[in-house]
C-alpha atoms as a PDB file:
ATOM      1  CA  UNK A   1       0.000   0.000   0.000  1.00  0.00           C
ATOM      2  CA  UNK A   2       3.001   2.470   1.051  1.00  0.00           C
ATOM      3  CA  UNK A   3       4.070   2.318  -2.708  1.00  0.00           C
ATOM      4  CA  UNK A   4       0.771   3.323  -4.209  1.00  0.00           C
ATOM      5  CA  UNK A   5       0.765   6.931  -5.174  1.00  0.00           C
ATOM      6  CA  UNK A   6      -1.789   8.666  -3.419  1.00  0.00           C
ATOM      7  CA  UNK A   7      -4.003   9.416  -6.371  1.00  0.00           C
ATOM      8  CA  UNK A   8      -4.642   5.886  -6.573  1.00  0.00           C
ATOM      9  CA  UNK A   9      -5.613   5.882  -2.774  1.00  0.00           C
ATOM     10  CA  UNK A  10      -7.997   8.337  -3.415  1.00  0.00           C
ATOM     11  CA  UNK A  11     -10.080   6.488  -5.827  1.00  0.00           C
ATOM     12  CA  UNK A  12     -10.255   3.430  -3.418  1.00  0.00           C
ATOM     13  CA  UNK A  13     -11.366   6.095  -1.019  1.00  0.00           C
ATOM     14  CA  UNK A  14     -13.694   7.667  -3.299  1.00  0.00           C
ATOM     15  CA  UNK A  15     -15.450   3.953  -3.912  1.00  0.00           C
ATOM     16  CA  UNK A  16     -16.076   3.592  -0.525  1.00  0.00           C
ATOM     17  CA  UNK A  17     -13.061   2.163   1.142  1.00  0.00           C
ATOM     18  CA  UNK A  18     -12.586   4.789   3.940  1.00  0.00           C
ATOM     19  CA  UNK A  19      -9.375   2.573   5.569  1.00  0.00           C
ATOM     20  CA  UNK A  20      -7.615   4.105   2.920  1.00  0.00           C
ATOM     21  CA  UNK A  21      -8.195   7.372   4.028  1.00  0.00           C
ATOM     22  CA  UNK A  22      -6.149   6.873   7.159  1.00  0.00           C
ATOM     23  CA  UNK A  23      -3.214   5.683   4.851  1.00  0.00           C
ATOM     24  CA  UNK A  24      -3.511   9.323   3.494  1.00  0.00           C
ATOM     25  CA  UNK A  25      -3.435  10.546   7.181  1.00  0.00           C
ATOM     26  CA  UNK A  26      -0.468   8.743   8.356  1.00  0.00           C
ATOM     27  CA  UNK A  27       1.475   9.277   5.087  1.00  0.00           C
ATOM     28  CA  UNK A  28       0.684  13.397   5.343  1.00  0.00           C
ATOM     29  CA  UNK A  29       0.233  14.395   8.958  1.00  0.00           C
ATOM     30  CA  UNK A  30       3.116  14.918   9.973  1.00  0.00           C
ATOM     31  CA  UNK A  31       4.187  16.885   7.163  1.00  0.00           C
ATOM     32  CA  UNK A  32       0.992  19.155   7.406  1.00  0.00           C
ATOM     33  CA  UNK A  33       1.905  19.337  11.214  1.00  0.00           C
ATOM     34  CA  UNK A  34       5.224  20.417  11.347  1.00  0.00           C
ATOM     35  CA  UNK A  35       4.708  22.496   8.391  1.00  0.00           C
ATOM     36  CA  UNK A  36       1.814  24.321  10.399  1.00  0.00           C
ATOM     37  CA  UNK A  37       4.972  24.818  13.708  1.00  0.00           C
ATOM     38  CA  UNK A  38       6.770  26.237  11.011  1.00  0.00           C
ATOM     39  CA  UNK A  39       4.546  29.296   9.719  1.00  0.00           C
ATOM     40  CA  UNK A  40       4.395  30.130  13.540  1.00  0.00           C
ATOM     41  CA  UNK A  41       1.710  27.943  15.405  1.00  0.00           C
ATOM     42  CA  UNK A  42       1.828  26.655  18.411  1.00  0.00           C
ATOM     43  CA  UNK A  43       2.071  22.986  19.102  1.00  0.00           C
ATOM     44  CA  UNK A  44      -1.479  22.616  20.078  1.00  0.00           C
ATOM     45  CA  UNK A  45      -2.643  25.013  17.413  1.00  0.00           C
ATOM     46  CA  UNK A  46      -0.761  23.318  14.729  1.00  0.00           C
ATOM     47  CA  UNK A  47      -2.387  20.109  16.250  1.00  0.00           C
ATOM     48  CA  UNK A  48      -6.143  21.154  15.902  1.00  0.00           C
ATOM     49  CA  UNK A  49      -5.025  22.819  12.393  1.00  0.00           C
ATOM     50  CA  UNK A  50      -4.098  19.983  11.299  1.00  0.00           C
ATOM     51  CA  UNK A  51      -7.557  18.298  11.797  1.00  0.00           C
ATOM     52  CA  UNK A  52      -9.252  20.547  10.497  1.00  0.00           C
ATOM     53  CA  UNK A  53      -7.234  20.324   7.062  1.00  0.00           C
ATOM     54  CA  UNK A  54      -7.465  17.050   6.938  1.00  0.00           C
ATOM     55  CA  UNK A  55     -11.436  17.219   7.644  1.00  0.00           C
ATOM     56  CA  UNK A  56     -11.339  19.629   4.932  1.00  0.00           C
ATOM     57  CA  UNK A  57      -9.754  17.125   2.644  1.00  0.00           C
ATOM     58  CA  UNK A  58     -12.398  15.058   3.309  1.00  0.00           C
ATOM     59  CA  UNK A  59     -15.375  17.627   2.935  1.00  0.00           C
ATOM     60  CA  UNK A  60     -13.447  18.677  -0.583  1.00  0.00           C
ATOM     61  CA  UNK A  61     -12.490  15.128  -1.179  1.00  0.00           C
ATOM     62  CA  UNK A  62     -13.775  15.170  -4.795  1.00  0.00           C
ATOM     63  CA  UNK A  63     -12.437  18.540  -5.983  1.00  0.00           C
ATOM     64  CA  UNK A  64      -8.598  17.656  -4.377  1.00  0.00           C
ATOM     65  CA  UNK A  65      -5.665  18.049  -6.625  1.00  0.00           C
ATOM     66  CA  UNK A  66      -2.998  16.239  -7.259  1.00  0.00           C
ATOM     67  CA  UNK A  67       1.007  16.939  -8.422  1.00  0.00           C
ATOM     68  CA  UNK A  68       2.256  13.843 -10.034  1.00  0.00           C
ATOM     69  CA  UNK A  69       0.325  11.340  -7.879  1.00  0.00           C
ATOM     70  CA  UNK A  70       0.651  13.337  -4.802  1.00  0.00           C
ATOM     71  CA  UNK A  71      -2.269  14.728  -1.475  1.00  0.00           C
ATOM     72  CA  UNK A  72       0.504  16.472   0.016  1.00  0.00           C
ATOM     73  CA  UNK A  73       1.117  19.694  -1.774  1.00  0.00           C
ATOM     74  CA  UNK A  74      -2.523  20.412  -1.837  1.00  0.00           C
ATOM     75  CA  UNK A  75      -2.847  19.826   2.000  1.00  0.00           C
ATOM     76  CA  UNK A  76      -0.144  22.005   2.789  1.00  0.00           C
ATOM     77  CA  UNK A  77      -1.987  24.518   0.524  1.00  0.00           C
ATOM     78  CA  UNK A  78      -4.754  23.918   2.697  1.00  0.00           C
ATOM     79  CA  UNK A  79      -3.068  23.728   5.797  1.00  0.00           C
ATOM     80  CA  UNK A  80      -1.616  27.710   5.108  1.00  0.00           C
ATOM     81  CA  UNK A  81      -5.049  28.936   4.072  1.00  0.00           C
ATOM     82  CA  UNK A  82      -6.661  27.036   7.441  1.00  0.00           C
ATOM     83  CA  UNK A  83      -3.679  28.780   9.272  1.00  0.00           C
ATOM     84  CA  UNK A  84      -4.630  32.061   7.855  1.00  0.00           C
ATOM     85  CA  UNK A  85      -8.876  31.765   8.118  1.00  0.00           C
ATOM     86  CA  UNK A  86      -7.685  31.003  12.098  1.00  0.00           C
ATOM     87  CA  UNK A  87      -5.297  33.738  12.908  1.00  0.00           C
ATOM     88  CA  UNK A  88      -7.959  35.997  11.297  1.00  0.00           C
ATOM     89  CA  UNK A  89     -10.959  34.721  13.321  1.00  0.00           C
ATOM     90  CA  UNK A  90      -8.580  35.151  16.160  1.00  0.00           C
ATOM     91  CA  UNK A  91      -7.411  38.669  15.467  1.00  0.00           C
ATOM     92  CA  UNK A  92     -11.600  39.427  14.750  1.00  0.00           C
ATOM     93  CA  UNK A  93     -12.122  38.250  18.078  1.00  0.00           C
ATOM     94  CA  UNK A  94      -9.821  39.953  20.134  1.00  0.00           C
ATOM     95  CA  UNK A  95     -11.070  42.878  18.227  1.00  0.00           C
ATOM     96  CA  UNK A  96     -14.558  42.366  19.659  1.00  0.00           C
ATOM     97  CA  UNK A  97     -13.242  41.709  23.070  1.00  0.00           C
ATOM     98  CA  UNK A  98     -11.090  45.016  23.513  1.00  0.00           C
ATOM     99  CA  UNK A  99     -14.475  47.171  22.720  1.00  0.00           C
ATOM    100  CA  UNK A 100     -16.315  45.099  25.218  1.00  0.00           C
ATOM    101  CA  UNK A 101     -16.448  47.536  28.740  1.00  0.00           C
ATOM    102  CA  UNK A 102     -14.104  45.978  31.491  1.00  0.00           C
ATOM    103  CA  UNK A 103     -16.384  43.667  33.578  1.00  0.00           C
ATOM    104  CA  UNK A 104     -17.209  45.104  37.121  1.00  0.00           C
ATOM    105  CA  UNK A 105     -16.212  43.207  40.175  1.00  0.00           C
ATOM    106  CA  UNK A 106     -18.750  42.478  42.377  1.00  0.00           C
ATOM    107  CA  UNK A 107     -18.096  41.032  45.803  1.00  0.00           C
ATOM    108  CA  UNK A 108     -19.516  37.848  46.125  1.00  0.00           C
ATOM    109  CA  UNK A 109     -22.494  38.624  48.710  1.00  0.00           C
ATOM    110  CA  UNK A 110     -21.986  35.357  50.520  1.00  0.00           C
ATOM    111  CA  UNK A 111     -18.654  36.294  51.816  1.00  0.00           C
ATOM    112  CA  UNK A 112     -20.431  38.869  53.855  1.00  0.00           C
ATOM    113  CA  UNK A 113     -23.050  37.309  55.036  1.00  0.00           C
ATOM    114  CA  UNK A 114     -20.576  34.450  56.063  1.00  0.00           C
ATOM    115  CA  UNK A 115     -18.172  36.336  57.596  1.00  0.00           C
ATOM    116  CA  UNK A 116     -19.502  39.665  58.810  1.00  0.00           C
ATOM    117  CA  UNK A 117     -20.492  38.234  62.748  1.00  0.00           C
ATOM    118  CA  UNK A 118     -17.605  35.630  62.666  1.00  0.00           C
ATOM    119  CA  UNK A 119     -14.537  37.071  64.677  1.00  0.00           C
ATOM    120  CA  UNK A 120     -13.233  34.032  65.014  1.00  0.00           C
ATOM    121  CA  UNK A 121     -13.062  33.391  61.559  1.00  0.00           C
ATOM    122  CA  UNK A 122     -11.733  36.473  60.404  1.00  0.00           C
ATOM    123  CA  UNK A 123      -8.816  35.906  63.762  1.00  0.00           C
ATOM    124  CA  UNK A 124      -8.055  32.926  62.011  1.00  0.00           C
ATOM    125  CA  UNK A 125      -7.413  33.974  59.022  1.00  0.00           C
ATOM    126  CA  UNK A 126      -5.513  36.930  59.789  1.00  0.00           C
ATOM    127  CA  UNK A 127      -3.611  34.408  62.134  1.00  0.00           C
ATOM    128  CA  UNK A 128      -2.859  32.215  59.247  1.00  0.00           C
ATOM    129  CA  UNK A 129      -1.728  34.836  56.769  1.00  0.00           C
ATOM    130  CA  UNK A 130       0.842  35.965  59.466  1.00  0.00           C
ATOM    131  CA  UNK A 131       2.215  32.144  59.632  1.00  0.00           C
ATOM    132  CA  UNK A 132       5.260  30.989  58.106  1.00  0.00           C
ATOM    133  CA  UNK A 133       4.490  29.968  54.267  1.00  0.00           C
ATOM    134  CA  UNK A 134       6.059  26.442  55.559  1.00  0.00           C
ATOM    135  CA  UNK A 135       4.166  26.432  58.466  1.00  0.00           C
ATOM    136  CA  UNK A 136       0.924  27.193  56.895  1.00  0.00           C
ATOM    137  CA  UNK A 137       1.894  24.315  53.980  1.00  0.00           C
ATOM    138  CA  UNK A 138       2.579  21.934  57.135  1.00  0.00           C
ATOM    139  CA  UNK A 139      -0.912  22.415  58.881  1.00  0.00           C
ATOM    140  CA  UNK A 140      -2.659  22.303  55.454  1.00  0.00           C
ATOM    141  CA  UNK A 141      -1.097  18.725  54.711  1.00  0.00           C
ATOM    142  CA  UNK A 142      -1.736  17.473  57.783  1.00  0.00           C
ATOM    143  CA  UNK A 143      -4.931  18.954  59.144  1.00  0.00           C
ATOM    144  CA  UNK A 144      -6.465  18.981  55.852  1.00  0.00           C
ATOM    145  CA  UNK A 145      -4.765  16.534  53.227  1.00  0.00           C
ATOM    146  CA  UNK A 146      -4.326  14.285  56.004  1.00  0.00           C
ATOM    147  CA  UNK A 147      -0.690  13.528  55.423  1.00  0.00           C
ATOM    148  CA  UNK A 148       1.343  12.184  58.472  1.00  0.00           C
ATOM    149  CA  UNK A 149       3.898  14.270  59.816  1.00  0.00           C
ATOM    150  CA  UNK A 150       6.747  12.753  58.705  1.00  0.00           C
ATOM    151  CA  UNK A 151       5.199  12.406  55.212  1.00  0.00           C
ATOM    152  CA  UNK A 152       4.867  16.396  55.462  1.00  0.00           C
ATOM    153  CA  UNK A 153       8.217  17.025  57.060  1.00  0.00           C
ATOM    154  CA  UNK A 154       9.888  15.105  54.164  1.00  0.00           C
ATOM    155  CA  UNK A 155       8.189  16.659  51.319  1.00  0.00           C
ATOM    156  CA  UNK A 156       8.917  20.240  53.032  1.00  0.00           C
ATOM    157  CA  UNK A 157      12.518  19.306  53.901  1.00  0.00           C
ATOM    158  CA  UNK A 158      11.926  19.427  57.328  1.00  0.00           C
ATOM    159  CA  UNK A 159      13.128  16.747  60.253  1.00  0.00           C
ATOM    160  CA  UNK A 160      10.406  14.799  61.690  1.00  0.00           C
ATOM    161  CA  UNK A 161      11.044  16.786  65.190  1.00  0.00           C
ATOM    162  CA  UNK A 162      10.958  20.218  63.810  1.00  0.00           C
ATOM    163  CA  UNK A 163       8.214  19.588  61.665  1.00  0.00           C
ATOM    164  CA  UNK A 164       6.395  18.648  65.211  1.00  0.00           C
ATOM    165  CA  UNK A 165       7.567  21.510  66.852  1.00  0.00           C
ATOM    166  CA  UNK A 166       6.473  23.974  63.716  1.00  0.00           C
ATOM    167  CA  UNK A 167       2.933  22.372  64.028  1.00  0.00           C
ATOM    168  CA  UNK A 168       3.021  22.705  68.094  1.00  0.00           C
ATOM    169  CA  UNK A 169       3.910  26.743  67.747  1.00  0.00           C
ATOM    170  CA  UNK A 170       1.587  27.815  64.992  1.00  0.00           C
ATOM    171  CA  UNK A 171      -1.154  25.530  67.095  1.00  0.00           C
ATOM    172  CA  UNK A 172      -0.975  27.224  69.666  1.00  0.00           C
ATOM    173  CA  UNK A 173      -0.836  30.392  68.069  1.00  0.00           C
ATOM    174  CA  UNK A 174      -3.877  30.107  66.553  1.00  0.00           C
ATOM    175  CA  UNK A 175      -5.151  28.920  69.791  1.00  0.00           C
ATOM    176  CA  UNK A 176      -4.418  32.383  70.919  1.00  0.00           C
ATOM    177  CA  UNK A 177      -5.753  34.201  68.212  1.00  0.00           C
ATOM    178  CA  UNK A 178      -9.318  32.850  68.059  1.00  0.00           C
ATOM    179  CA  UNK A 179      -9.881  32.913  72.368  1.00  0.00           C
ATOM    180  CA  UNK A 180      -8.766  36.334  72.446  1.00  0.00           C
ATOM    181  CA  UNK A 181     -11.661  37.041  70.778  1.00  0.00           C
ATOM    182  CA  UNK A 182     -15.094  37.677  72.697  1.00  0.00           C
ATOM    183  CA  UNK A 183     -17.339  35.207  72.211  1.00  0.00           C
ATOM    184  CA  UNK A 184     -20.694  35.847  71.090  1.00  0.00           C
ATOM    185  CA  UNK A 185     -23.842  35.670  72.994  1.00  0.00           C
ATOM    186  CA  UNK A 186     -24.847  32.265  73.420  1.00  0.00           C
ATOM    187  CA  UNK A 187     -21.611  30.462  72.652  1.00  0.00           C
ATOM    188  CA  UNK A 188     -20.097  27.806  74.395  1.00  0.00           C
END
């Protein structure tokens, strides 16, 4: 089959006989691919571009031409002019989005209402923001990822008894944060 020139492919594709068609794909994609990288796309670009040429091979497949037996130069052909209809679309689009008005942030009203009686949460988190980065990344691995401590201390760099230590400190700090806050009527 590899020696058959691909115009002779194409008519056993054009009868029906679609398993041809993916000899035409693995004899051409990769040229169509790299030739794609090479007019500037990125990997992933070049990727999807090269679908879509081959797709339109297939949507065209009875107006394709051939040069001396050969798919390929009228796929790269394709491929630029696919390259060129996508930058475009992409360059219309951008277009569109820079006369769009800049979106307005708006607090999510939820974090109010969650947090607007809640000293103790907002202690907390003031507490925690003042930690150590590793010390912080400690607690949150073992309090909530529910890695052991020396599983933490080694991924951190830490010994076993320091890492310990570390958690024993900021514990306690944040111990102190949240009870020096009044409590609220009613709470334990």
């Amino acid at each position: 089959m590899r020696d058959d020139s691909d115009e002779e492919v194409w008519t056993l594709v054009l009868s029906g006989d679609s398993r041809h068609y993916g000899a035409i794909w693995d004899r051409h994609r990769d040229r169509v691919f790299w030739h794609l990288m090479a007019v500037g796309n990125t990997a992933s670009t070049a990727e999807d571009l090269t679908a879509t040429t081959f797709l339109e091979l297939w949507r065209r497949r009875r107006a394709v031409r051939f040069v001396d037996g050969s798919l390929l130069p009228w796929l790269i052909v394709t491929a630029r002019n696919v390259s060129r209809n996508a930058a475009r679309a992409t360059r219309r689009y951008e277009r569109f989005l820079s006369v769009l008005p800049a979106p307005t942030v708006v607090p999510d009203p939820a974090d109010r209402i969650a947090d607007r009686d809640d000293e103790h949460l907002i202690a907390l988190r003031a507490a925690m923001a003042a930690a150590r980065p590793t010390d912080a990344t400690l607690l949150a691995m073992t309090a909530l990822e529910g890695f052991t401590i020396h599983e933490a201390a080694s991924v951190l760099g830490l010994s076993e008894s320091a890492a310990k230590m570390r958690l024993s400190r900021l514990r306690a700090q944040l111990r102190t944060a949240v009870t020096t806050q009044p409590l609220p009527e009613g709470g334990p």
